[in-house]
PDB file of N, CA and C in Angstrom:
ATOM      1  N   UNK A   1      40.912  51.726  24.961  1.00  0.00           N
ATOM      2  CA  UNK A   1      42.247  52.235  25.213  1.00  0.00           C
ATOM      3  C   UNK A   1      43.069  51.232  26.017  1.00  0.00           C
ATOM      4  N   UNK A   2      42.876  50.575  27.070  1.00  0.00           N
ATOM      5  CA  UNK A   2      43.170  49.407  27.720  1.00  0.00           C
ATOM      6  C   UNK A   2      43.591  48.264  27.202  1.00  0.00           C
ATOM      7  N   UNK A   3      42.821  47.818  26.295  1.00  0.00           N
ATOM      8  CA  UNK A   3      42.963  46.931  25.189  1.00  0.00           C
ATOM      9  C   UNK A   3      44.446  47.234  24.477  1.00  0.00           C
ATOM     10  N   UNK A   4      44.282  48.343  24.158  1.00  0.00           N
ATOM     11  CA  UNK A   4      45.551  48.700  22.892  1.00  0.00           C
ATOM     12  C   UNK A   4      46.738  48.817  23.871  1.00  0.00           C
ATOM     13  N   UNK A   5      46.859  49.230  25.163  1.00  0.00           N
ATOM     14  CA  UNK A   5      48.353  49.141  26.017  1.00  0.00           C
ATOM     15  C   UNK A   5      48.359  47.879  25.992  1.00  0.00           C
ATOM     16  N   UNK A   6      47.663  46.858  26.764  1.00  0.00           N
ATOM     17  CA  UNK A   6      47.700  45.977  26.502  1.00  0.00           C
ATOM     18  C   UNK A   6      48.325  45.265  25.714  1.00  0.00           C
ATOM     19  N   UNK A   7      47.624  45.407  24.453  1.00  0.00           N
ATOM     20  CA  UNK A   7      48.195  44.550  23.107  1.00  0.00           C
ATOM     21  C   UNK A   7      49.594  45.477  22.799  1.00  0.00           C
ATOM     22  N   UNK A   8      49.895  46.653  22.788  1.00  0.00           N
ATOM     23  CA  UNK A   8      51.586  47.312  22.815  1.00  0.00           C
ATOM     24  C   UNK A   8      52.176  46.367  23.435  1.00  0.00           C
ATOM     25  N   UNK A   9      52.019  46.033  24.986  1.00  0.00           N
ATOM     26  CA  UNK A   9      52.973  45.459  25.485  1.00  0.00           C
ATOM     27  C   UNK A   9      53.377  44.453  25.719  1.00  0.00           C
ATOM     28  N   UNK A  10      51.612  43.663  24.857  1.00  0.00           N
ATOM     29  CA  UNK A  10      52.326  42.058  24.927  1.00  0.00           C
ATOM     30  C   UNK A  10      53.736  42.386  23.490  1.00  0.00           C
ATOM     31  N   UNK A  11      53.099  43.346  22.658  1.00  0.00           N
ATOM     32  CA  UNK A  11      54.009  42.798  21.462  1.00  0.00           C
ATOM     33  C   UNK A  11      55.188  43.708  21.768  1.00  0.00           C
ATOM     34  N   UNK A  12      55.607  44.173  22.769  1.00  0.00           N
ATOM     35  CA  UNK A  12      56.687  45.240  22.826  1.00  0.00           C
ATOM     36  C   UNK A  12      57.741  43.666  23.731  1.00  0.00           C
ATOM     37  N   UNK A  13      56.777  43.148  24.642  1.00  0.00           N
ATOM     38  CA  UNK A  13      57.991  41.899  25.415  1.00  0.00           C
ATOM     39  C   UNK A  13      58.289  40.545  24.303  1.00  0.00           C
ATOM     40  N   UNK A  14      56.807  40.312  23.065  1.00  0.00           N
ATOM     41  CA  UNK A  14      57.197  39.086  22.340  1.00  0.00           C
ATOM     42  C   UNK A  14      58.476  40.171  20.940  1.00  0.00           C
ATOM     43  N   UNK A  15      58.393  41.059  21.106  1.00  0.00           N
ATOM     44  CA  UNK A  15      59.557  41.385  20.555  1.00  0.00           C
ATOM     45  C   UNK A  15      61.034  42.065  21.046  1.00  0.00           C
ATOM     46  N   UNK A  16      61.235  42.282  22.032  1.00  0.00           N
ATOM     47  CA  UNK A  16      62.283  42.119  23.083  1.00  0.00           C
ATOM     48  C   UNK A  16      63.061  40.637  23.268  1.00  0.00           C
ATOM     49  N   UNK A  17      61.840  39.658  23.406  1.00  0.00           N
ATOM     50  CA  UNK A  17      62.700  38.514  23.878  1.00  0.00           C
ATOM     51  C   UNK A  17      62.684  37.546  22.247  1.00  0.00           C
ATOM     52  N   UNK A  18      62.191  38.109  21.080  1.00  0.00           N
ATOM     53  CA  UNK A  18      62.520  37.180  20.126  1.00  0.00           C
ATOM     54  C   UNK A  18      64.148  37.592  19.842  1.00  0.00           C
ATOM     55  N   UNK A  19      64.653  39.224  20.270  1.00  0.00           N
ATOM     56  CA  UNK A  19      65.741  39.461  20.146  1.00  0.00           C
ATOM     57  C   UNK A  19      66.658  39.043  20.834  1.00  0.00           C
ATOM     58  N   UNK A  20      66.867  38.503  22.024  1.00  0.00           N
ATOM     59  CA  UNK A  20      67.277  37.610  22.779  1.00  0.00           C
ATOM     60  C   UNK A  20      68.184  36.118  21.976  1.00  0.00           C
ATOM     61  N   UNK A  21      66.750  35.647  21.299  1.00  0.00           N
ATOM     62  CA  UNK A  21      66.983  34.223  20.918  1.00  0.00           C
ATOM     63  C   UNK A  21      68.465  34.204  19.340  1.00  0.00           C
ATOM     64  N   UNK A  22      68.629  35.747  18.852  1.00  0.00           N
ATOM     65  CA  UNK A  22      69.474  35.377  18.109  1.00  0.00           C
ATOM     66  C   UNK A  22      70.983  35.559  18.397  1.00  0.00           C
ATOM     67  N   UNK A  23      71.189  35.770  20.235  1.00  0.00           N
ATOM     68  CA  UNK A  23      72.356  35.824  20.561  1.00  0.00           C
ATOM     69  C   UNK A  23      72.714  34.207  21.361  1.00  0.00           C
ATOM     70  N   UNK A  24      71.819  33.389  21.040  1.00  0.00           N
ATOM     71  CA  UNK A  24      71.859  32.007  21.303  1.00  0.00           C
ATOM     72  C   UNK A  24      72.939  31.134  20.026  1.00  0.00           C
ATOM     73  N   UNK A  25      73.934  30.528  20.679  1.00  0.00           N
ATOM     74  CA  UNK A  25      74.889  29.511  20.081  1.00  0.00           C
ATOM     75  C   UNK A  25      74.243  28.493  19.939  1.00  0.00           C
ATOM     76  N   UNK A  26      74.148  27.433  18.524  1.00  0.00           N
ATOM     77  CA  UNK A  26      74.013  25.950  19.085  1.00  0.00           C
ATOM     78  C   UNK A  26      74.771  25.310  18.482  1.00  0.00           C
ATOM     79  N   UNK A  27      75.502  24.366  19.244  1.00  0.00           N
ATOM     80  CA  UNK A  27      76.109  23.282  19.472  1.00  0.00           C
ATOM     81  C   UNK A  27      75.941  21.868  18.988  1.00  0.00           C
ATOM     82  N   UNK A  28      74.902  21.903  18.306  1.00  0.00           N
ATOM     83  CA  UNK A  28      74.700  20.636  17.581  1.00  0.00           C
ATOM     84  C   UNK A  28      75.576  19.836  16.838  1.00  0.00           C
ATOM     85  N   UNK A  29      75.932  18.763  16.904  1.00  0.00           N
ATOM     86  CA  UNK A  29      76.526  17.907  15.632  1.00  0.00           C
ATOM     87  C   UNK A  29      75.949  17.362  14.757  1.00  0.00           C
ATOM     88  N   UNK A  30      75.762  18.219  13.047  1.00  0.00           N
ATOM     89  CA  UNK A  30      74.694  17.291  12.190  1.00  0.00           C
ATOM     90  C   UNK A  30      76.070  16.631  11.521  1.00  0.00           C
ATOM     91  N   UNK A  31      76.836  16.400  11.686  1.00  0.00           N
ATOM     92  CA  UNK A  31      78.071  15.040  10.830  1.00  0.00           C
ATOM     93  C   UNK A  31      78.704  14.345  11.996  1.00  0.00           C
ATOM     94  N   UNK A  32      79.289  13.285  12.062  1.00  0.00           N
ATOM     95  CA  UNK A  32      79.963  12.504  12.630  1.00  0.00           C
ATOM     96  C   UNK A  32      81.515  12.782  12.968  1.00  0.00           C
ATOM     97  N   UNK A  33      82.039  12.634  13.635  1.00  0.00           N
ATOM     98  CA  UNK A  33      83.346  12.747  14.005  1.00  0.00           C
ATOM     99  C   UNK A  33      84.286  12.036  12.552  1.00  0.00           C
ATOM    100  N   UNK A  34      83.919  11.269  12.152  1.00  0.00           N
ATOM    101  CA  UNK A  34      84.327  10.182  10.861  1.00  0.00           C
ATOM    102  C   UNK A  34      84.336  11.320   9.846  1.00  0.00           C
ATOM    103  N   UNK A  35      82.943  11.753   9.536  1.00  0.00           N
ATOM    104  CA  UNK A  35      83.037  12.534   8.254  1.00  0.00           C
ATOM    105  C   UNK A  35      83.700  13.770   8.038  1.00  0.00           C
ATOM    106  N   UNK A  36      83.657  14.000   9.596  1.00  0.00           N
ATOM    107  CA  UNK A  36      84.642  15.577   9.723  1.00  0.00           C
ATOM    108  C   UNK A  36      86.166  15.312   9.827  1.00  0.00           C
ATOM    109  N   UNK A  37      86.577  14.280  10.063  1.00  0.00           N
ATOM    110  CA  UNK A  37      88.078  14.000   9.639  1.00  0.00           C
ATOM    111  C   UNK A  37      87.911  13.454   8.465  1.00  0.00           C
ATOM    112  N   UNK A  38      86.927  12.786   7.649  1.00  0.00           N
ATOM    113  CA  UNK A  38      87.362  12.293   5.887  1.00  0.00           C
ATOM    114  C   UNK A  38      87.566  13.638   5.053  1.00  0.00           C
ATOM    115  N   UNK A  39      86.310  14.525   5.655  1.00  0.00           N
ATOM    116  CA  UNK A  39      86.328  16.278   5.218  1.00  0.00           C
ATOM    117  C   UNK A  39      87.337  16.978   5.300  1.00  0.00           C
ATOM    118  N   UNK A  40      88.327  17.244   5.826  1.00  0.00           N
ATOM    119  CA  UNK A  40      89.272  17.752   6.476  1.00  0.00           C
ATOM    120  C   UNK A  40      90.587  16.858   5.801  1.00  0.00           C
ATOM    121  N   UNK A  41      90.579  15.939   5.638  1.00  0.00           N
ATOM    122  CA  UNK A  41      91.485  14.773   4.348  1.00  0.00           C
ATOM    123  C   UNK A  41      91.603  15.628   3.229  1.00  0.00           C
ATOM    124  N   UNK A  42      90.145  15.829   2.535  1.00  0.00           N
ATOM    125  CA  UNK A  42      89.823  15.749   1.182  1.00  0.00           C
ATOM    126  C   UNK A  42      89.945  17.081   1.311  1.00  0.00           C
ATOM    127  N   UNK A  43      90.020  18.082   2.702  1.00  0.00           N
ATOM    128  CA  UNK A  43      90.477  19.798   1.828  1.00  0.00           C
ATOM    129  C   UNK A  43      92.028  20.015   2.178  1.00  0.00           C
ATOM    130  N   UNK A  44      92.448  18.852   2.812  1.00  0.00           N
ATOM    131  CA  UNK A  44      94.414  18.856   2.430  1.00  0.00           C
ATOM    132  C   UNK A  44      94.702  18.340   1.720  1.00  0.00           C
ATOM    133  N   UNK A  45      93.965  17.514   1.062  1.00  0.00           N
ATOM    134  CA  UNK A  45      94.571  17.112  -0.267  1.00  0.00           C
ATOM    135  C   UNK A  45      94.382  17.600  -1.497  1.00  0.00           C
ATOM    136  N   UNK A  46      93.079  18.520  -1.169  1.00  0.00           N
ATOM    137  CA  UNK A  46      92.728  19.542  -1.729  1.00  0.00           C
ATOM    138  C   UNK A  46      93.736  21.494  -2.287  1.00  0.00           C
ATOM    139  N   UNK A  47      94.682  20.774  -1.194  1.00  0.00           N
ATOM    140  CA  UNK A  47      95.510  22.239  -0.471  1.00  0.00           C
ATOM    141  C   UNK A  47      94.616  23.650  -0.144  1.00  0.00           C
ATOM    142  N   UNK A  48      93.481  22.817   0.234  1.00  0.00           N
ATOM    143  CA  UNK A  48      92.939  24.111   1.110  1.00  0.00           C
ATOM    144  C   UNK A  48      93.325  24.911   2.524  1.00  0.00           C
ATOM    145  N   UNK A  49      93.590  23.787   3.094  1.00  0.00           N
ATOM    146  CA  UNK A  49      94.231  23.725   4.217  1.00  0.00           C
ATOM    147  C   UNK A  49      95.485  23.312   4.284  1.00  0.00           C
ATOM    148  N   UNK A  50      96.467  23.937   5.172  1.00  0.00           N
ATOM    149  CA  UNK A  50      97.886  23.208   5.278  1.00  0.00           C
ATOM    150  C   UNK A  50      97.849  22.163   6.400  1.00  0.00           C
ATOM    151  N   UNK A  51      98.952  21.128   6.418  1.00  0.00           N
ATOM    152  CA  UNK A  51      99.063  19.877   6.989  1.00  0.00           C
ATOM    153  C   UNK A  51      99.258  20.354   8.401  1.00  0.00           C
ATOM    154  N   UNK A  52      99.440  21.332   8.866  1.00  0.00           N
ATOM    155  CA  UNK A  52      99.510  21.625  10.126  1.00  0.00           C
ATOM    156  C   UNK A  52      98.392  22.040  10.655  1.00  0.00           C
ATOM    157  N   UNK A  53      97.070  22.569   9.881  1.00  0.00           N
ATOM    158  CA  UNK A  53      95.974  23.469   9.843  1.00  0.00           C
ATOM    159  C   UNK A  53      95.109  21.685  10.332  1.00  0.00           C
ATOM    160  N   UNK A  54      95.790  20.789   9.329  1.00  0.00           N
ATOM    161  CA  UNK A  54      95.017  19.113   9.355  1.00  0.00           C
ATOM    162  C   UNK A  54      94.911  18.794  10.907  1.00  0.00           C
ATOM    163  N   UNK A  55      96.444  18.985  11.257  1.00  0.00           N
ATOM    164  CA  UNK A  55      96.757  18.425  12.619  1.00  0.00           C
ATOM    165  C   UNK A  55      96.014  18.867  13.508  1.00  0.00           C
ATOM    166  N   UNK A  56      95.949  20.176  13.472  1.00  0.00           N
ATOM    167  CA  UNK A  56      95.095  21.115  14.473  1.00  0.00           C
ATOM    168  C   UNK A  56      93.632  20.550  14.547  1.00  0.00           C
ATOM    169  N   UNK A  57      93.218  20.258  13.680  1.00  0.00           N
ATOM    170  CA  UNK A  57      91.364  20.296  13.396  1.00  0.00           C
ATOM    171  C   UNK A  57      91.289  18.930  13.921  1.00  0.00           C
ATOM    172  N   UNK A  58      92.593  18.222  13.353  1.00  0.00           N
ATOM    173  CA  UNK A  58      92.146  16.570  13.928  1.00  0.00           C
ATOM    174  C   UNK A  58      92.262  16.681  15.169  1.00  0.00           C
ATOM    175  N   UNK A  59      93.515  17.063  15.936  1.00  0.00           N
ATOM    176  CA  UNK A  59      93.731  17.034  17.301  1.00  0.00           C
ATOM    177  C   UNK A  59      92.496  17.595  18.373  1.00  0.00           C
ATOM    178  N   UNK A  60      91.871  18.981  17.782  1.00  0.00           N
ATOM    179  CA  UNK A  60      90.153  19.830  18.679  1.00  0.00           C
ATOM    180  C   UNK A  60      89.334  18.289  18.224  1.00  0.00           C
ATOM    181  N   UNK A  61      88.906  17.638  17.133  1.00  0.00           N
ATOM    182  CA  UNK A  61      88.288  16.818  16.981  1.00  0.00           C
ATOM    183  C   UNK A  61      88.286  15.558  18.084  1.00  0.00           C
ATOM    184  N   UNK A  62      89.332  15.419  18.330  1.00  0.00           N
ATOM    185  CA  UNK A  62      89.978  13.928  19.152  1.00  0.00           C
ATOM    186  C   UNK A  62      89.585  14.735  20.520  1.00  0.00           C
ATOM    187  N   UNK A  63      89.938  15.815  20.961  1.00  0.00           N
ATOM    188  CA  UNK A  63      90.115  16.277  22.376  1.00  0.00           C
ATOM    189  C   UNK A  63      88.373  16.644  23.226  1.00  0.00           C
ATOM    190  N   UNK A  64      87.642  16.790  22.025  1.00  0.00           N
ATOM    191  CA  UNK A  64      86.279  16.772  22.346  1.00  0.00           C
ATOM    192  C   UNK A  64      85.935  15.300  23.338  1.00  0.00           C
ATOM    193  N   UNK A  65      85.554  15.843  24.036  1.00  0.00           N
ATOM    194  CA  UNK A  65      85.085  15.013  25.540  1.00  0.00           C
ATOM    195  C   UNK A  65      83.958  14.052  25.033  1.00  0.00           C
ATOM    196  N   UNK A  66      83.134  14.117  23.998  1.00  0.00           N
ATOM    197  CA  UNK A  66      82.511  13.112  23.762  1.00  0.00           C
ATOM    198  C   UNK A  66      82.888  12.193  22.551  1.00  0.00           C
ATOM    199  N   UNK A  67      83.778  12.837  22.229  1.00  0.00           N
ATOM    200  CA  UNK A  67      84.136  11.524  21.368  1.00  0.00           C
ATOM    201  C   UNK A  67      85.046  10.462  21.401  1.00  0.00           C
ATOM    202  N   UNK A  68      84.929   9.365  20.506  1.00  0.00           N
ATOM    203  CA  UNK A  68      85.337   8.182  20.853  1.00  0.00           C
ATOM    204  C   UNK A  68      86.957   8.108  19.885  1.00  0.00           C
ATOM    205  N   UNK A  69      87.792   7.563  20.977  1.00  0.00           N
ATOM    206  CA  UNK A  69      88.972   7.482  20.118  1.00  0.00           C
ATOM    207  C   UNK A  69      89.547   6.698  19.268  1.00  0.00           C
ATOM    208  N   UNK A  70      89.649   7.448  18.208  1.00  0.00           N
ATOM    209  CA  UNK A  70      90.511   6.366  17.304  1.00  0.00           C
ATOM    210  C   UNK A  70      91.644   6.804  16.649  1.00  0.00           C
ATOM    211  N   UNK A  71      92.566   6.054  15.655  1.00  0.00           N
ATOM    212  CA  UNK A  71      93.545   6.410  15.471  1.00  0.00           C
ATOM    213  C   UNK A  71      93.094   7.427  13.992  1.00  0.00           C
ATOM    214  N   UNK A  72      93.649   8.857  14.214  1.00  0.00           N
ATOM    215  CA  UNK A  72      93.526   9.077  12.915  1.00  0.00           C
ATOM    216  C   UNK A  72      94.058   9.087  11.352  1.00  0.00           C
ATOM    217  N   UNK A  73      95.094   8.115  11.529  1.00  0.00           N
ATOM    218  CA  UNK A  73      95.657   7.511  10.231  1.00  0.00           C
ATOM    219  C   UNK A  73      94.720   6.830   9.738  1.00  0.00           C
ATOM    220  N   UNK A  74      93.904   5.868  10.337  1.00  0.00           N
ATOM    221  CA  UNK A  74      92.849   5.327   9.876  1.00  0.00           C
ATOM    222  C   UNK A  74      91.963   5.788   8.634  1.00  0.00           C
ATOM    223  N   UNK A  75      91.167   7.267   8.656  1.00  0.00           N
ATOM    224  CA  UNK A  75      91.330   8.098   7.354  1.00  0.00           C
ATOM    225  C   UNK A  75      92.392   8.427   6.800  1.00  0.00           C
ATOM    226  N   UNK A  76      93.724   8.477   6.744  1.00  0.00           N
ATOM    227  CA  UNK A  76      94.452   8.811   5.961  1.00  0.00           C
ATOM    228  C   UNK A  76      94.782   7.751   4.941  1.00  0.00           C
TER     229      UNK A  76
END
């Protein structure tokens, strides 16, 4: 009987805190600052996006604290 509370409550906390892990954000960058402004080109020229929608995405892109500046006409 010991055994089985036991084993309830390991699996009552490894399933409590696996629920935890899917209110976790991540933040990763799998593309480059480069490819996400060539991306963002090719869906306004696309007219997915409007030229002001461009400006916006380029401008959060540029204002990110780790990235490096460049001009973004450069993709255009």
């Amino acid at each position: 009987m010991r055994k089985f509370l036991i084993l309830i409550t390991i699996a009552s906390v490894g399933g409590l805190s696996g629920c935890a892990a899917f209110n976790t954000i991540r933040t990763d960058r799998h593309t480059t600052i480069g490819q996400e402004m060539l991306d963002l080109k090719k869906a306004k020229e696309a007219g997915i996006i409007t030229e002001s929608q461009y400006n916006e995405q380029i401008a959060r892109l540029m204002s990110d604290k780790n990235t490096i500046k460049v001009d973004a006409k450069l993709v255009e």
